[in-house]
C-alpha atoms as a PDB file:
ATOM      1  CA  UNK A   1       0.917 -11.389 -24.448  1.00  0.00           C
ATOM      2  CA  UNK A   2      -0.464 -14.860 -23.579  1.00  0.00           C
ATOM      3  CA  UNK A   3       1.829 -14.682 -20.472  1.00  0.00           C
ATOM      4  CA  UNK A   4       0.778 -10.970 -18.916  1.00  0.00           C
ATOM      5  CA  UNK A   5      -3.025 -12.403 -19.136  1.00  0.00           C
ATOM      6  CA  UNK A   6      -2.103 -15.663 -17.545  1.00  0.00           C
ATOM      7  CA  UNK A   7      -0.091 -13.217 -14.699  1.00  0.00           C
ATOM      8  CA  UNK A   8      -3.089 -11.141 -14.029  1.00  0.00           C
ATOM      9  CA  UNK A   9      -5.606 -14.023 -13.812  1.00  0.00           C
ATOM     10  CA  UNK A  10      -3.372 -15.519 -11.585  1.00  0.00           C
ATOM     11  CA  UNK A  11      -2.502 -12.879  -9.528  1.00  0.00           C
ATOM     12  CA  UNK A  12      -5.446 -11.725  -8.785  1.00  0.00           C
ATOM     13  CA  UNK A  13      -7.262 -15.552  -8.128  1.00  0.00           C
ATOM     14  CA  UNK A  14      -4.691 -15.610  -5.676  1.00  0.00           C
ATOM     15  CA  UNK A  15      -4.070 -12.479  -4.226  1.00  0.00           C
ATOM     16  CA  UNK A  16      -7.470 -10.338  -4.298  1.00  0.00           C
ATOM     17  CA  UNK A  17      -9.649 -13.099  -2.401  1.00  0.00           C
ATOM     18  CA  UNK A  18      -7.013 -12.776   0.355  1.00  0.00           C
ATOM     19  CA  UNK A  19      -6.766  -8.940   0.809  1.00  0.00           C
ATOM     20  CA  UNK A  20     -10.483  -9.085   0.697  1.00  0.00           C
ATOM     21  CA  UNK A  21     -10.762 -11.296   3.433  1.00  0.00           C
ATOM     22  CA  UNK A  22      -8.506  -9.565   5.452  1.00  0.00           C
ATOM     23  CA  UNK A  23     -10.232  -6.199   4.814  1.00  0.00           C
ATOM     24  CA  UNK A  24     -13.959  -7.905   6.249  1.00  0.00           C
ATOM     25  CA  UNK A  25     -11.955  -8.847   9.162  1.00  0.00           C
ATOM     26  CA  UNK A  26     -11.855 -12.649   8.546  1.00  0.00           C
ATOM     27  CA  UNK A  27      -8.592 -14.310   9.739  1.00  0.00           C
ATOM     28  CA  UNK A  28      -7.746 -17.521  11.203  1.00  0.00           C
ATOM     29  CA  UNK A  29      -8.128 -17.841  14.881  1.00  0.00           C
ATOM     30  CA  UNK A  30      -4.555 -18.207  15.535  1.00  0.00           C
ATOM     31  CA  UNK A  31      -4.604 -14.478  13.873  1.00  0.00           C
ATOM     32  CA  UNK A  32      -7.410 -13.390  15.524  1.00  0.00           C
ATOM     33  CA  UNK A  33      -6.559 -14.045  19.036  1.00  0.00           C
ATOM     34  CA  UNK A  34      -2.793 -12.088  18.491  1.00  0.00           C
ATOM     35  CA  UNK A  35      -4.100  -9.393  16.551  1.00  0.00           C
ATOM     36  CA  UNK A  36      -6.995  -6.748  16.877  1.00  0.00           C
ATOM     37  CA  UNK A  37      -9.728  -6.136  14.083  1.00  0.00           C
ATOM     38  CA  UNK A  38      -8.570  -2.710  12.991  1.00  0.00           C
ATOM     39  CA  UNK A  39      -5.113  -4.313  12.311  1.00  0.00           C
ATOM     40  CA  UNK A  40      -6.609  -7.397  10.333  1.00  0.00           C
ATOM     41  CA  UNK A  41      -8.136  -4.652   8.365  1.00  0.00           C
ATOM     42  CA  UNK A  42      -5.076  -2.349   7.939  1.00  0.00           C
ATOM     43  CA  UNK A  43      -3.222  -5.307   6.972  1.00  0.00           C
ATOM     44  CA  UNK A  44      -6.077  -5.872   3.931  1.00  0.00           C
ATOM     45  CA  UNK A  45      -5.425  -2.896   2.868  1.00  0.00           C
ATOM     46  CA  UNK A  46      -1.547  -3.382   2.485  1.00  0.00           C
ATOM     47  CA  UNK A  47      -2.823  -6.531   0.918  1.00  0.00           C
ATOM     48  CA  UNK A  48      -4.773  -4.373  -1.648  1.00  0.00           C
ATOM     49  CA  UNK A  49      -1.665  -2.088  -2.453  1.00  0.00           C
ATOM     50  CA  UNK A  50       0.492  -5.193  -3.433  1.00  0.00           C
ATOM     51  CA  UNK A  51      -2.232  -6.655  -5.581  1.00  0.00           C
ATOM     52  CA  UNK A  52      -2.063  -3.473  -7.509  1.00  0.00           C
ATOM     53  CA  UNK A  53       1.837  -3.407  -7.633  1.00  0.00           C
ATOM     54  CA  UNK A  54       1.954  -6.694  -8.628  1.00  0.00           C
ATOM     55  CA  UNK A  55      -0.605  -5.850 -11.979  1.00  0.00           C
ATOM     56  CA  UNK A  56       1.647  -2.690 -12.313  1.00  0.00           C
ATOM     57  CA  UNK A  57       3.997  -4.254 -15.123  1.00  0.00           C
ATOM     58  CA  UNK A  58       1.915  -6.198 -17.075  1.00  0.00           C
ATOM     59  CA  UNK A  59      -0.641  -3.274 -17.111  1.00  0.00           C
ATOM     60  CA  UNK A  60       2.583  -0.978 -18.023  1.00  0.00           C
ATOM     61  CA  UNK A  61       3.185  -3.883 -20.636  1.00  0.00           C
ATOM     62  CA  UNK A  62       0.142  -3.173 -22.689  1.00  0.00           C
ATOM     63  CA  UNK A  63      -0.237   0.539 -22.386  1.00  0.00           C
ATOM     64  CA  UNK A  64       2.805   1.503 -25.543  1.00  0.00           C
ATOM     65  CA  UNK A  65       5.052   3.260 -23.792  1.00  0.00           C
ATOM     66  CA  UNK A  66       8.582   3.076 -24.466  1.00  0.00           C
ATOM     67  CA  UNK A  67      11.027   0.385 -23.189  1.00  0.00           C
ATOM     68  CA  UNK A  68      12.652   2.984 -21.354  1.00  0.00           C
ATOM     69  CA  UNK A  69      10.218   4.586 -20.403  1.00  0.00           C
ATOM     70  CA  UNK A  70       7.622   1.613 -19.379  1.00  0.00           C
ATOM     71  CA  UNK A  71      10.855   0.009 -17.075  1.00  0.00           C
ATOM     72  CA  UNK A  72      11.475   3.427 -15.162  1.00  0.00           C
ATOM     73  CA  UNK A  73       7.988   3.700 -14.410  1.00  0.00           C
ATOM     74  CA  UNK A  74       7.464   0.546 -13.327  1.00  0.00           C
ATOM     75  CA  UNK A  75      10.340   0.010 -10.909  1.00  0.00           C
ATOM     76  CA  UNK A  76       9.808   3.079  -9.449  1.00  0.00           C
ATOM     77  CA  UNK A  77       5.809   2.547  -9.037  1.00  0.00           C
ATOM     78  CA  UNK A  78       6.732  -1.096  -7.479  1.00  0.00           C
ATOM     79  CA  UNK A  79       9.220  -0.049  -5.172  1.00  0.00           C
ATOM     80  CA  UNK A  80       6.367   2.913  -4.130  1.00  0.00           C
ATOM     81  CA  UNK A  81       3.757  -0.010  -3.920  1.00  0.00           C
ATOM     82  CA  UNK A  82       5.541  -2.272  -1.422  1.00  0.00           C
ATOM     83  CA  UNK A  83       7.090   0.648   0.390  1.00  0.00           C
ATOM     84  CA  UNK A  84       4.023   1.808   1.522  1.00  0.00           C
ATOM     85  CA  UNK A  85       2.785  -1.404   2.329  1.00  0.00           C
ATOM     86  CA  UNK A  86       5.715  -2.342   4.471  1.00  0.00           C
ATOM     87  CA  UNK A  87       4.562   1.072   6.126  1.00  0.00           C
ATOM     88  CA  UNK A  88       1.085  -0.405   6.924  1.00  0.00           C
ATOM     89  CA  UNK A  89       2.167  -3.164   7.965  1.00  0.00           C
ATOM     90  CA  UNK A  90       5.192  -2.151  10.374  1.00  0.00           C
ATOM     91  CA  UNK A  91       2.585   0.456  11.623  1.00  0.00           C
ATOM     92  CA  UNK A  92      -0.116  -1.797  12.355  1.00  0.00           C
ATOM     93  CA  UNK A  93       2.416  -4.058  14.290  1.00  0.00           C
ATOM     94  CA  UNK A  94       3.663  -0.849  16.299  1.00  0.00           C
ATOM     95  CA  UNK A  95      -0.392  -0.436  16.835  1.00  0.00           C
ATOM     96  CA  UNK A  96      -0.710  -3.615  18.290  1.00  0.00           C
ATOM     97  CA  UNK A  97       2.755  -3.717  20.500  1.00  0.00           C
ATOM     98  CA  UNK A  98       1.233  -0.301  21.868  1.00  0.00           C
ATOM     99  CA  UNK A  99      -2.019  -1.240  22.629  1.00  0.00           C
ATOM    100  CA  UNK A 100      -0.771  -4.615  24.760  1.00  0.00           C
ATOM    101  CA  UNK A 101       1.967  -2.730  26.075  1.00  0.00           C
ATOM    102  CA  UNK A 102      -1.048  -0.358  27.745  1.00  0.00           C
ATOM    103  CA  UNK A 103      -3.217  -3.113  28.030  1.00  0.00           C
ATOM    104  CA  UNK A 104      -0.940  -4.977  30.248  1.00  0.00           C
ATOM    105  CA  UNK A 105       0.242  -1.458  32.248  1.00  0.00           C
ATOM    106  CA  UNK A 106      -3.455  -1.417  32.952  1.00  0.00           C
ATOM    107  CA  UNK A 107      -4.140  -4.989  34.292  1.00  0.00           C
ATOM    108  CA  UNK A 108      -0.994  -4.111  36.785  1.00  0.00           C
ATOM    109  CA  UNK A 109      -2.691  -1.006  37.657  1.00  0.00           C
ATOM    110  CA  UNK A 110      -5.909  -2.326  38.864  1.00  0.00           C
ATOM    111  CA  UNK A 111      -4.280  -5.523  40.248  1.00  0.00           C
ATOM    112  CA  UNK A 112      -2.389  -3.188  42.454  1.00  0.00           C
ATOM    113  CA  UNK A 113      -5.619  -1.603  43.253  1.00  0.00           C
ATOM    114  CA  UNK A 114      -4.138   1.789  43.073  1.00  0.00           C
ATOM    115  CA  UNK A 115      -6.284   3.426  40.271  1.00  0.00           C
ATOM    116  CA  UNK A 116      -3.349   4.625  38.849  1.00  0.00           C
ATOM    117  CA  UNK A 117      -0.343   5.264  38.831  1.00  0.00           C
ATOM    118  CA  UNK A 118       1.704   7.095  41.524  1.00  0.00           C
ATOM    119  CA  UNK A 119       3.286  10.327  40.388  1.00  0.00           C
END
């Protein structure tokens, strides 16, 4: 019992202040300069989701359920936890190659000084 408190202390000391940061759009430079705001924050909130799978098990741990019972529900809500924060993740990255991919059509554009593109 001494163990699952020690896990969620820890987890969340180290996890929490991270996704938090990331949510209020803090980020090192290096970060910053490759990646927009709204993707900093998307990636906070994928941040958020695996802080919560991670306290999944002990939480399951303490609530009485069966054996059974507490290990099918807990692989199943993990596995749902870091699936859909892959998602986020992989989609905020597809965000951002789609934004400098138009980005850069743009500055091609207007270097060409044609307005646009031809048809």
């Amino acid at each position: 019992m001494v163990f699952l408190w020690f896990w969620l202390v820890g987890w969340s000391a180290f996890a929490l202040p991270l996704a938090i940061s990331s949510l209020r759009g803090w980020a090192p430079k290096r970060v910053r300069r490759r990646t927009s705001p709204w993707g900093i924050r998307v990636r906070g909130v994928a941040l958020l989701v695996i802080w919560f799978g991670g306290l999944t098990v002990p939480l399951l741990r303490s609530s009485g359920l069966d054996a059974e019972d507490r290990i099918f529900l807990a692989s199943v809500m993990q596995v749902g936890f870091l699936m859909f924060a892959s998602g986020l993740m992989a989609g905020s990255q597809l965000g951002e190659w789609f934004h400098r991919r138009v980005m850069r059509d743009q500055a091609v554009d207007q270097a060409r000084g044609s307005g646009g593109r031809p048809w």
